[in-house]
C-alpha atoms as a PDB file:
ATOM      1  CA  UNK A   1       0.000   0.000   0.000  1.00  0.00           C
ATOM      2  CA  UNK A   2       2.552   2.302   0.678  1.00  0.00           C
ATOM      3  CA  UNK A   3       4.311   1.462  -2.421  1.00  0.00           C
ATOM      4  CA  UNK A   4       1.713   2.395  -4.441  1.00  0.00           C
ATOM      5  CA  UNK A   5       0.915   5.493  -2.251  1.00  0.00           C
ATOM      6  CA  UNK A   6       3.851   7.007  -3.498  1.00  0.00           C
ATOM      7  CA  UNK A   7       3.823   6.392  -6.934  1.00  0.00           C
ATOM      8  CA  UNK A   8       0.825   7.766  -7.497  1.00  0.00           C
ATOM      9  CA  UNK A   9       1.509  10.646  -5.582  1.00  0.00           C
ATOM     10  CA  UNK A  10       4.348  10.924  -7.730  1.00  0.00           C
ATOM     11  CA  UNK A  11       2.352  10.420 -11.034  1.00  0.00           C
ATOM     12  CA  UNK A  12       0.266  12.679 -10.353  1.00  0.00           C
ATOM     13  CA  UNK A  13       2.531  15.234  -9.328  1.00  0.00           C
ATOM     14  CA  UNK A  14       4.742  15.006 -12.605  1.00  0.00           C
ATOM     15  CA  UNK A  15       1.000  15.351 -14.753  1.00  0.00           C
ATOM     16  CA  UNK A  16      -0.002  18.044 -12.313  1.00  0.00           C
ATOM     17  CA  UNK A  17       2.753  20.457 -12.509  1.00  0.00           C
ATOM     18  CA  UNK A  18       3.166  20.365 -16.601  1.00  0.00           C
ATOM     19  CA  UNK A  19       1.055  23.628 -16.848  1.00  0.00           C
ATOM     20  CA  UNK A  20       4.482  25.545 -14.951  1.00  0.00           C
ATOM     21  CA  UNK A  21       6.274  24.289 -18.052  1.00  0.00           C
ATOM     22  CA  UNK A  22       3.982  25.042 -21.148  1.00  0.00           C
ATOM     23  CA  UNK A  23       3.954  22.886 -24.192  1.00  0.00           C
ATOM     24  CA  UNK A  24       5.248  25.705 -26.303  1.00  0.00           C
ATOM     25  CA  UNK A  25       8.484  25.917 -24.013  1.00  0.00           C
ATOM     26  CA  UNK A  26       9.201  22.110 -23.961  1.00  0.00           C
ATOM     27  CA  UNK A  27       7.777  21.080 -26.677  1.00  0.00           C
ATOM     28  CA  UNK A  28       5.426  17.580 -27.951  1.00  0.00           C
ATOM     29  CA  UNK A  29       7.995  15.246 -27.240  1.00  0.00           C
ATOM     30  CA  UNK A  30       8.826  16.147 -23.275  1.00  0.00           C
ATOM     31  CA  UNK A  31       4.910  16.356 -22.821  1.00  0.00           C
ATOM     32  CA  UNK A  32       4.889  13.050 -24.607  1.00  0.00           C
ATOM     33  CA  UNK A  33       7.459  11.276 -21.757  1.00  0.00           C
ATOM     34  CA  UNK A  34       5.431  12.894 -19.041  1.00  0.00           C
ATOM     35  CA  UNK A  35       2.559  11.069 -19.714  1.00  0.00           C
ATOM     36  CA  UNK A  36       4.285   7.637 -20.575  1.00  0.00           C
ATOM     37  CA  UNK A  37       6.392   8.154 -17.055  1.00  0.00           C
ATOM     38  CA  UNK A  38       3.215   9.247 -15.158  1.00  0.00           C
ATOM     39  CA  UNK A  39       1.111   6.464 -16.628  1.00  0.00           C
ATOM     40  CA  UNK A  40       3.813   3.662 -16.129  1.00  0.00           C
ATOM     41  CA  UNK A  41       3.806   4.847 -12.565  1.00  0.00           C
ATOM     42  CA  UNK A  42      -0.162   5.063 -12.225  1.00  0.00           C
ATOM     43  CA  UNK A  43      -0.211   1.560 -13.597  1.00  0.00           C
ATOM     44  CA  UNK A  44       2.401   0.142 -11.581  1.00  0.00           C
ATOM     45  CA  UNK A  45       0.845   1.359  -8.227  1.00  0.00           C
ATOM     46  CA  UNK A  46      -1.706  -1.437  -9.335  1.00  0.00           C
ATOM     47  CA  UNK A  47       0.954  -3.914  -7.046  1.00  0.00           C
ATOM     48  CA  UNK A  48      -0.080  -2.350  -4.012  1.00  0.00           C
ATOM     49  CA  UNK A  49      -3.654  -2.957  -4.676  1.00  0.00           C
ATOM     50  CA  UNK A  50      -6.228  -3.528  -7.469  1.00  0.00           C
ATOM     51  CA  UNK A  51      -8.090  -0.143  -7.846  1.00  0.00           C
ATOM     52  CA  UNK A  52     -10.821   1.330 -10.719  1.00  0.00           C
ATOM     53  CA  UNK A  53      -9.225   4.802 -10.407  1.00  0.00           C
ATOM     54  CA  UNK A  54      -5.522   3.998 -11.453  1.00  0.00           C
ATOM     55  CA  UNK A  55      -6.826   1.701 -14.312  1.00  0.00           C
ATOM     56  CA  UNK A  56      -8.547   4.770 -15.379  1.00  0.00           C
ATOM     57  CA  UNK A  57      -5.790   7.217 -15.222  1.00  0.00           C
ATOM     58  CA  UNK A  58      -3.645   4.555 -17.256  1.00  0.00           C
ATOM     59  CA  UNK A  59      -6.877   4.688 -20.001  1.00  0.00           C
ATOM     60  CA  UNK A  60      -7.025   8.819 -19.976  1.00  0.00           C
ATOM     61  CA  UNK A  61      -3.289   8.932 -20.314  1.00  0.00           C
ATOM     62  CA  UNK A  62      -3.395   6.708 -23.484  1.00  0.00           C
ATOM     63  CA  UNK A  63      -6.535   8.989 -24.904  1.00  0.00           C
ATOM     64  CA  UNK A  64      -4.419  12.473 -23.991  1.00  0.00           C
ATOM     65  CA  UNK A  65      -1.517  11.114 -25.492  1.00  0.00           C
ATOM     66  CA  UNK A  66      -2.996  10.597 -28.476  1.00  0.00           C
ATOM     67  CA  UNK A  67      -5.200  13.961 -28.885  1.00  0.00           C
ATOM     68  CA  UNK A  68      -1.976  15.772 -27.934  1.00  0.00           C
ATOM     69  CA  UNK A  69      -1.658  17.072 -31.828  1.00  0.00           C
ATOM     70  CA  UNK A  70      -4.632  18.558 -30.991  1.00  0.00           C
ATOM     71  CA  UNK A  71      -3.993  21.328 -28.434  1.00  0.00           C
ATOM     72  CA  UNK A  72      -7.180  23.618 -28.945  1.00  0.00           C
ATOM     73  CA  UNK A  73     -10.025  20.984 -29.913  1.00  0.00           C
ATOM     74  CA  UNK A  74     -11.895  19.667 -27.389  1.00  0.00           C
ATOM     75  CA  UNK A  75     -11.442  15.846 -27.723  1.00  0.00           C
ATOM     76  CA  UNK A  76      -7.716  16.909 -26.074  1.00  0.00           C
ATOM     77  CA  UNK A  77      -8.821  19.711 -23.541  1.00  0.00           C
ATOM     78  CA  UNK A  78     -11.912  17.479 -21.954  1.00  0.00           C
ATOM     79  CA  UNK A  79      -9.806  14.442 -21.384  1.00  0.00           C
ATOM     80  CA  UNK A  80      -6.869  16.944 -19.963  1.00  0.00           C
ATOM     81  CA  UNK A  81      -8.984  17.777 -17.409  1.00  0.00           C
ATOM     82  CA  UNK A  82     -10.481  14.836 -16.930  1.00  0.00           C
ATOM     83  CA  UNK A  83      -6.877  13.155 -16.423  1.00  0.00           C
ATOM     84  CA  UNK A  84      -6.067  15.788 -13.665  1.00  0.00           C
ATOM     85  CA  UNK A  85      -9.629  15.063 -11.592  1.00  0.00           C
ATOM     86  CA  UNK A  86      -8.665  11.156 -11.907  1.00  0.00           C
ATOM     87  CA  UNK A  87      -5.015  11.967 -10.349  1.00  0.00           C
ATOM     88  CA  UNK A  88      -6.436  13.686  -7.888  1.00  0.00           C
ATOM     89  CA  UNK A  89      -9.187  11.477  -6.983  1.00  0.00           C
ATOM     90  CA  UNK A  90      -6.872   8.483  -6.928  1.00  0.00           C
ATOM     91  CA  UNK A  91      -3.886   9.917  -4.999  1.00  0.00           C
ATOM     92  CA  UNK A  92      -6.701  11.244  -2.179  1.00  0.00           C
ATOM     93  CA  UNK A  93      -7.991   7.637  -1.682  1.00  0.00           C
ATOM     94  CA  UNK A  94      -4.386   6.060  -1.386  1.00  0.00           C
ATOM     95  CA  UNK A  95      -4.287   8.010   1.216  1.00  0.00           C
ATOM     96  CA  UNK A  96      -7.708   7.675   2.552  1.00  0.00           C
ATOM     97  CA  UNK A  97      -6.923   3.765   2.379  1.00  0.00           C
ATOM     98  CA  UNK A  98      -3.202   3.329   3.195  1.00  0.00           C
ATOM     99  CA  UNK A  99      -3.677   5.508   6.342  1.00  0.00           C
ATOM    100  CA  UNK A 100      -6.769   5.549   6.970  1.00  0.00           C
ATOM    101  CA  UNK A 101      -7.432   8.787   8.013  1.00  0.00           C
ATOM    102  CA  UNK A 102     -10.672  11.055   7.843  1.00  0.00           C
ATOM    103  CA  UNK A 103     -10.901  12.580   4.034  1.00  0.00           C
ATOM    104  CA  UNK A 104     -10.511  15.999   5.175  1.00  0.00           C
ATOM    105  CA  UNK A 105      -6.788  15.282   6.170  1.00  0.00           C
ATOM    106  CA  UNK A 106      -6.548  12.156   3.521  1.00  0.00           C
ATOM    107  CA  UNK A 107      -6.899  15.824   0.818  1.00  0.00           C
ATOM    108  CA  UNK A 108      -4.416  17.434   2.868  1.00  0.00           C
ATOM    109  CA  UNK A 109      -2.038  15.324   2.748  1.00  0.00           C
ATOM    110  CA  UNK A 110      -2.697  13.848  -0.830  1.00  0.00           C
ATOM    111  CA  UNK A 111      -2.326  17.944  -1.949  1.00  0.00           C
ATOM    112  CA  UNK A 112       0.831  18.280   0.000  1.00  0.00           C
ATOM    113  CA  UNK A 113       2.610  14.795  -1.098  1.00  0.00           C
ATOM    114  CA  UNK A 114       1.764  15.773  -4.915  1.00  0.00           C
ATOM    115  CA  UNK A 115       2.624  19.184  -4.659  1.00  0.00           C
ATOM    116  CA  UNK A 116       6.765  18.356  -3.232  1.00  0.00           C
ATOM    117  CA  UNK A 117       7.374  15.297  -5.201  1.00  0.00           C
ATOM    118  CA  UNK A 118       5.368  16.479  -8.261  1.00  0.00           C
ATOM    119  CA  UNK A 119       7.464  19.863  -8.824  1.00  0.00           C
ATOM    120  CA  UNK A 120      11.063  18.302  -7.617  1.00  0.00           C
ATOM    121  CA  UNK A 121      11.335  15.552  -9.858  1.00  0.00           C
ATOM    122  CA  UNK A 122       9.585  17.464 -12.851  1.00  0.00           C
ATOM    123  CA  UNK A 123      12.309  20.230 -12.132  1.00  0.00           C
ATOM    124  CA  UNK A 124      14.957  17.729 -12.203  1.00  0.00           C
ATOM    125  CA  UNK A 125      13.426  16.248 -15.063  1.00  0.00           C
ATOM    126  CA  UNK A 126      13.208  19.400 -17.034  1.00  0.00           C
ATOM    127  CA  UNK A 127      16.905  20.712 -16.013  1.00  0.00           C
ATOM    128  CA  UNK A 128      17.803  17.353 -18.335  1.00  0.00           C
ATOM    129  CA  UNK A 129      15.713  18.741 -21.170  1.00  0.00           C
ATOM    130  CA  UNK A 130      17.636  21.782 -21.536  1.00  0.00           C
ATOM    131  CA  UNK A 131      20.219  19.141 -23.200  1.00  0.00           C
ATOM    132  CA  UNK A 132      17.667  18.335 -25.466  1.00  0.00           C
ATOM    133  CA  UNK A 133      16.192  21.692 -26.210  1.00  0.00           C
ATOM    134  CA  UNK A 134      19.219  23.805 -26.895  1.00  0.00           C
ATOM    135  CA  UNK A 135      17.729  28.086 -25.988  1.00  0.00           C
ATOM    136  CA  UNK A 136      14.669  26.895 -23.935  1.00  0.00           C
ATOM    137  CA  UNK A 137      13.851  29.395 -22.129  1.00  0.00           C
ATOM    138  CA  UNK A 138      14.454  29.370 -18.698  1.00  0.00           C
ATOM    139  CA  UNK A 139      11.343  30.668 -17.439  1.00  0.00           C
ATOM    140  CA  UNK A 140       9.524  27.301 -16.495  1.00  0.00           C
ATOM    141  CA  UNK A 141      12.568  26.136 -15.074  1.00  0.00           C
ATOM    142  CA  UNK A 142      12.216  29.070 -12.537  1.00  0.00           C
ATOM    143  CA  UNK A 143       8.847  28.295 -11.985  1.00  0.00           C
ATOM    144  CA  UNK A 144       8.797  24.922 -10.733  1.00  0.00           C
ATOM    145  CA  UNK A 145      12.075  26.067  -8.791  1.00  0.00           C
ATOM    146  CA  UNK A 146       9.824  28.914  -6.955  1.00  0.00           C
ATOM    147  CA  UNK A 147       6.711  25.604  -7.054  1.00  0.00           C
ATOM    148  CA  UNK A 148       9.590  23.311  -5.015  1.00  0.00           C
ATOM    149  CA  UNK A 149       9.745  26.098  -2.314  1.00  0.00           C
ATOM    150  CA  UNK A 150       5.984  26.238  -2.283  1.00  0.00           C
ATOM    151  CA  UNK A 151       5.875  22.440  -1.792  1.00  0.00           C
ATOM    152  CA  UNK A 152       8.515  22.066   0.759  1.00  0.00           C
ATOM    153  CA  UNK A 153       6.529  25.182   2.507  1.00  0.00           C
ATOM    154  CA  UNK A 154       3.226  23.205   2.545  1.00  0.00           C
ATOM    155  CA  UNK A 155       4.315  19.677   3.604  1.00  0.00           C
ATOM    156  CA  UNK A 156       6.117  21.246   6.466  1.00  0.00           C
ATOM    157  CA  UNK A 157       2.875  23.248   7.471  1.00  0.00           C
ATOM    158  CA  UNK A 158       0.712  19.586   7.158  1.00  0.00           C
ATOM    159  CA  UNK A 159       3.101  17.633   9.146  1.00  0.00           C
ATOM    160  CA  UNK A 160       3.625  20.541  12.044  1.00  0.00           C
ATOM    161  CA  UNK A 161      -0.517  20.861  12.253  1.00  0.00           C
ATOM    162  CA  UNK A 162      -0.679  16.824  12.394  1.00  0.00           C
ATOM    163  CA  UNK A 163       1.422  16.870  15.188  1.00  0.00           C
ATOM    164  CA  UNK A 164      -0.669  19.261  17.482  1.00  0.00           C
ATOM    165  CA  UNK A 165      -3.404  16.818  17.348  1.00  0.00           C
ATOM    166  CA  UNK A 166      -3.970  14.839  20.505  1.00  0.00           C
ATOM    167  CA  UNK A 167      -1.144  12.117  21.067  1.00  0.00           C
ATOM    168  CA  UNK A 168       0.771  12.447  18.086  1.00  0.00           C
ATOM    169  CA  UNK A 169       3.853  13.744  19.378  1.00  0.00           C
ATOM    170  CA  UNK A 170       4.599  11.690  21.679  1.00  0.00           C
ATOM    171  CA  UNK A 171       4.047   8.493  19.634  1.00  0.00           C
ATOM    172  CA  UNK A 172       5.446   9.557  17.042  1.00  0.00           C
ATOM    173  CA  UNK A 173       8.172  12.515  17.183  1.00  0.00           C
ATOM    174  CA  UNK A 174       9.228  10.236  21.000  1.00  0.00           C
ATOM    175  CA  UNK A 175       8.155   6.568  20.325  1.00  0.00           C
ATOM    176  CA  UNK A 176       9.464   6.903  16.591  1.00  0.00           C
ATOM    177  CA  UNK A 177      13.022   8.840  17.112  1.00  0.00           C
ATOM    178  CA  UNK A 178      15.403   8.458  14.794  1.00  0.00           C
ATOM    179  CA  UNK A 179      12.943   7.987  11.586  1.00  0.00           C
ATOM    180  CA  UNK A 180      10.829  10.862  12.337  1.00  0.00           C
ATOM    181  CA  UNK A 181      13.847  13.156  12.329  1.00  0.00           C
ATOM    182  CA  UNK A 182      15.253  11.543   9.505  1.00  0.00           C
ATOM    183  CA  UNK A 183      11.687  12.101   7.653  1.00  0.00           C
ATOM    184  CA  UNK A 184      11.744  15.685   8.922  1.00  0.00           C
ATOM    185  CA  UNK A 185      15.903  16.255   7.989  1.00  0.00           C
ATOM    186  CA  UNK A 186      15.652  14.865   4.598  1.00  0.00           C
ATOM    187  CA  UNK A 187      11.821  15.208   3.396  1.00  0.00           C
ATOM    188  CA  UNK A 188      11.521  18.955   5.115  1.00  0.00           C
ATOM    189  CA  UNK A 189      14.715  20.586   5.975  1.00  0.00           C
ATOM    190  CA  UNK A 190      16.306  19.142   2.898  1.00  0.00           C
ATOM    191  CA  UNK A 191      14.409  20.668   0.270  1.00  0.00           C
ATOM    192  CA  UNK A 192      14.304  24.076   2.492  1.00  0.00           C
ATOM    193  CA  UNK A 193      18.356  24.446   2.582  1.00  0.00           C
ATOM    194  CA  UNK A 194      18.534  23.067  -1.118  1.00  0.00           C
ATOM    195  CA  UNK A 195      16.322  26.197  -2.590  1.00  0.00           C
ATOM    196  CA  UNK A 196      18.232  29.185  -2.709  1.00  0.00           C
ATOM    197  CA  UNK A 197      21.470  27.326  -4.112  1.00  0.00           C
ATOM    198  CA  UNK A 198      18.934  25.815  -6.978  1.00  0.00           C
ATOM    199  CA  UNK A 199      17.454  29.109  -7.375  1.00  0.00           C
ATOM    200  CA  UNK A 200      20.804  31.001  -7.877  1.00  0.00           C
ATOM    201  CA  UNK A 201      22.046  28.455 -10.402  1.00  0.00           C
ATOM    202  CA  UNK A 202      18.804  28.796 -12.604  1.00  0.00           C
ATOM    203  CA  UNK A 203      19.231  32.641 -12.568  1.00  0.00           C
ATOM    204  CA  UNK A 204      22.188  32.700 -13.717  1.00  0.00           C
ATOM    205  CA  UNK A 205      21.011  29.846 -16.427  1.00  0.00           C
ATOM    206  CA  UNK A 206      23.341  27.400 -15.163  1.00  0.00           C
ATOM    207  CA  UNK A 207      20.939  24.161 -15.406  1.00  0.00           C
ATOM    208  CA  UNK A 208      23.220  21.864 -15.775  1.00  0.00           C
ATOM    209  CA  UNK A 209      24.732  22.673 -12.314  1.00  0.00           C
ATOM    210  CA  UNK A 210      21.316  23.248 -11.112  1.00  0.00           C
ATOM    211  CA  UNK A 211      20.209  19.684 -12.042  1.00  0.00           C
ATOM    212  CA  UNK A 212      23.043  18.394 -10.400  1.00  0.00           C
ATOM    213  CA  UNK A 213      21.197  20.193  -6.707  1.00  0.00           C
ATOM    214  CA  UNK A 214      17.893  18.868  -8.088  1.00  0.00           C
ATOM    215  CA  UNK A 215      19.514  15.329  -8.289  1.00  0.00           C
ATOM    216  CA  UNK A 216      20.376  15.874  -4.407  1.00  0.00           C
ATOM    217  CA  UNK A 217      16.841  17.216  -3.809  1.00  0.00           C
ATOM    218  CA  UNK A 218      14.744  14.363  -5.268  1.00  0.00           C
ATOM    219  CA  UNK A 219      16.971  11.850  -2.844  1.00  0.00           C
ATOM    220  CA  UNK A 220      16.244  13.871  -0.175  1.00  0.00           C
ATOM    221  CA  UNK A 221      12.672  14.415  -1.020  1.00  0.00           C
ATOM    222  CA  UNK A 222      12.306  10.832  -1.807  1.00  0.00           C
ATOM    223  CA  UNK A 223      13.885   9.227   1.532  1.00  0.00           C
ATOM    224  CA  UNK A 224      11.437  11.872   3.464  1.00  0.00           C
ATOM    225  CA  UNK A 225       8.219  11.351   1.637  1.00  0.00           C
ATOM    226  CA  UNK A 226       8.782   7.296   2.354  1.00  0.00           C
ATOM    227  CA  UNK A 227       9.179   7.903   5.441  1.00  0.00           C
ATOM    228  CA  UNK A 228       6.368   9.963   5.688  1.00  0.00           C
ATOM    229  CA  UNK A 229       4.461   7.661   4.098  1.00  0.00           C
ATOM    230  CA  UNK A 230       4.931   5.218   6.751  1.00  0.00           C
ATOM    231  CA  UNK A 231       4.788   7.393   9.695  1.00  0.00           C
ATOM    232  CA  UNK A 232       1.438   8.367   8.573  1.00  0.00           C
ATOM    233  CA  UNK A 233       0.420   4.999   8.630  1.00  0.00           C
ATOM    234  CA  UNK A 234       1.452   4.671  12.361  1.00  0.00           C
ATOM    235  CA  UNK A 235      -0.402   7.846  13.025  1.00  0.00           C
ATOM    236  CA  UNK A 236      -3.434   7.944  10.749  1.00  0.00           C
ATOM    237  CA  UNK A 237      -2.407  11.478   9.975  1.00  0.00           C
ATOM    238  CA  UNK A 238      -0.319  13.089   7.286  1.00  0.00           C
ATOM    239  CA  UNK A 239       2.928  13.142   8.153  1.00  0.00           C
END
């Protein structure tokens, strides 16, 4: 469950962030391995469990991918949107099911989870596509940078409000040690100290040096959100 907790999260991260980039910017072809990566991972979270809502995802990723020639008709707009209510949906009950907490925080912490893993490892992805695309502009690159910050900002606001609920401290900040500061140094604190050297490599259009950061960030990011993952199993909270 937890397995396919976060690669859903992380599916639908990488689909929900592509609007930052613009298909102008990028181009067909890195829209193109966004949906193949995103669907691969929608369809392999079907270890964890067998669920409708990743099966559809999978079907509405084949259906974009094909209308993507199509960027102003409907039959490529409806199922874009369509695609981003199914990642949503199906990321929110992971949650709801692998912790099972209430839906209220199941949202909060499905938003949260998408929102850091979705714009790190799209950033990281994109700083490699600047190899590809040779006078990109470096505009969406800044964007997600600024979206990472956002992210890391959010998930530490989630897990500090999840801890002021009855109980949760002590058993899990106490009875948990080691792995929840390890889920709060590399998840939380990680991303946080990694921003402003990312951020001053992209404005000086250095991306190959900022990729190299991003590498470091999506470990971090990674290690923490695993963690997370399975500390908010223990506590039935987002964490």
């Amino acid at each position: 469950m937890l397995l396919a907790l976060f690669l859903i999260d992380l599916a639908a991260g990488l689909y929900l962030f592509l609007p930052l980039i613009g298909r102008r910017n990028a181009g067909v072809k890195f829209y193109r391995l966004i949906f193949i990566v995103s669907g691969a991972l929608a369809l392999c979270s079907l270890v964890g469990r067998v669920s409708i809502l990743p099966i559809v995802v999978v079907v509405l990723t084949i259906v974009v991918y094909v209308t993507l020639r199509y960027p102003k008709r409907l039959i490529f707009r409806i199922p874009v949107a369509l695609l981003g209510a199914a990642y949503a949906a199906a990321a929110i009950d992971g949650w709801r099911v692998a912790t099972e907490a209430s839906w209220v925080w199941s949202v909060v912490g499905a938003i949260a989870s998408i929102a850091l893993l979705g714009s790190v490892n799209l950033a990281m992805l994109l700083g490699h596509w600047y190899l590809v695309v040779r006078g990109m502009s470096i505009d969406p690159l800044k964007r997600l940078t600024v979206a990472t910050l956002g992210g890391a900002i959010l998930r530490a606001i989630v897990v500090a409000v999840a801890l002021l609920m009855p109980g949760v401290w002590s058993a899990i900040a106490i009875r948990q040690g080691i792995f929840f500061w390890m889920r709060v140094g590399w998840g939380i604190v990680g991303p946080l100290a990694l921003y402003p050297m990312v951020w001053g490599t992209v404005k000086i259009r250095s991306t190959m040096a900022a990729t190299g950061i991003l590498y470091v960030d999506v470990v971090a990011v990674v290690i923490g959100e695993v963690l997370g993952g399975w500390l908010s199993v223990l506590g039935h909270l987002p964490l």
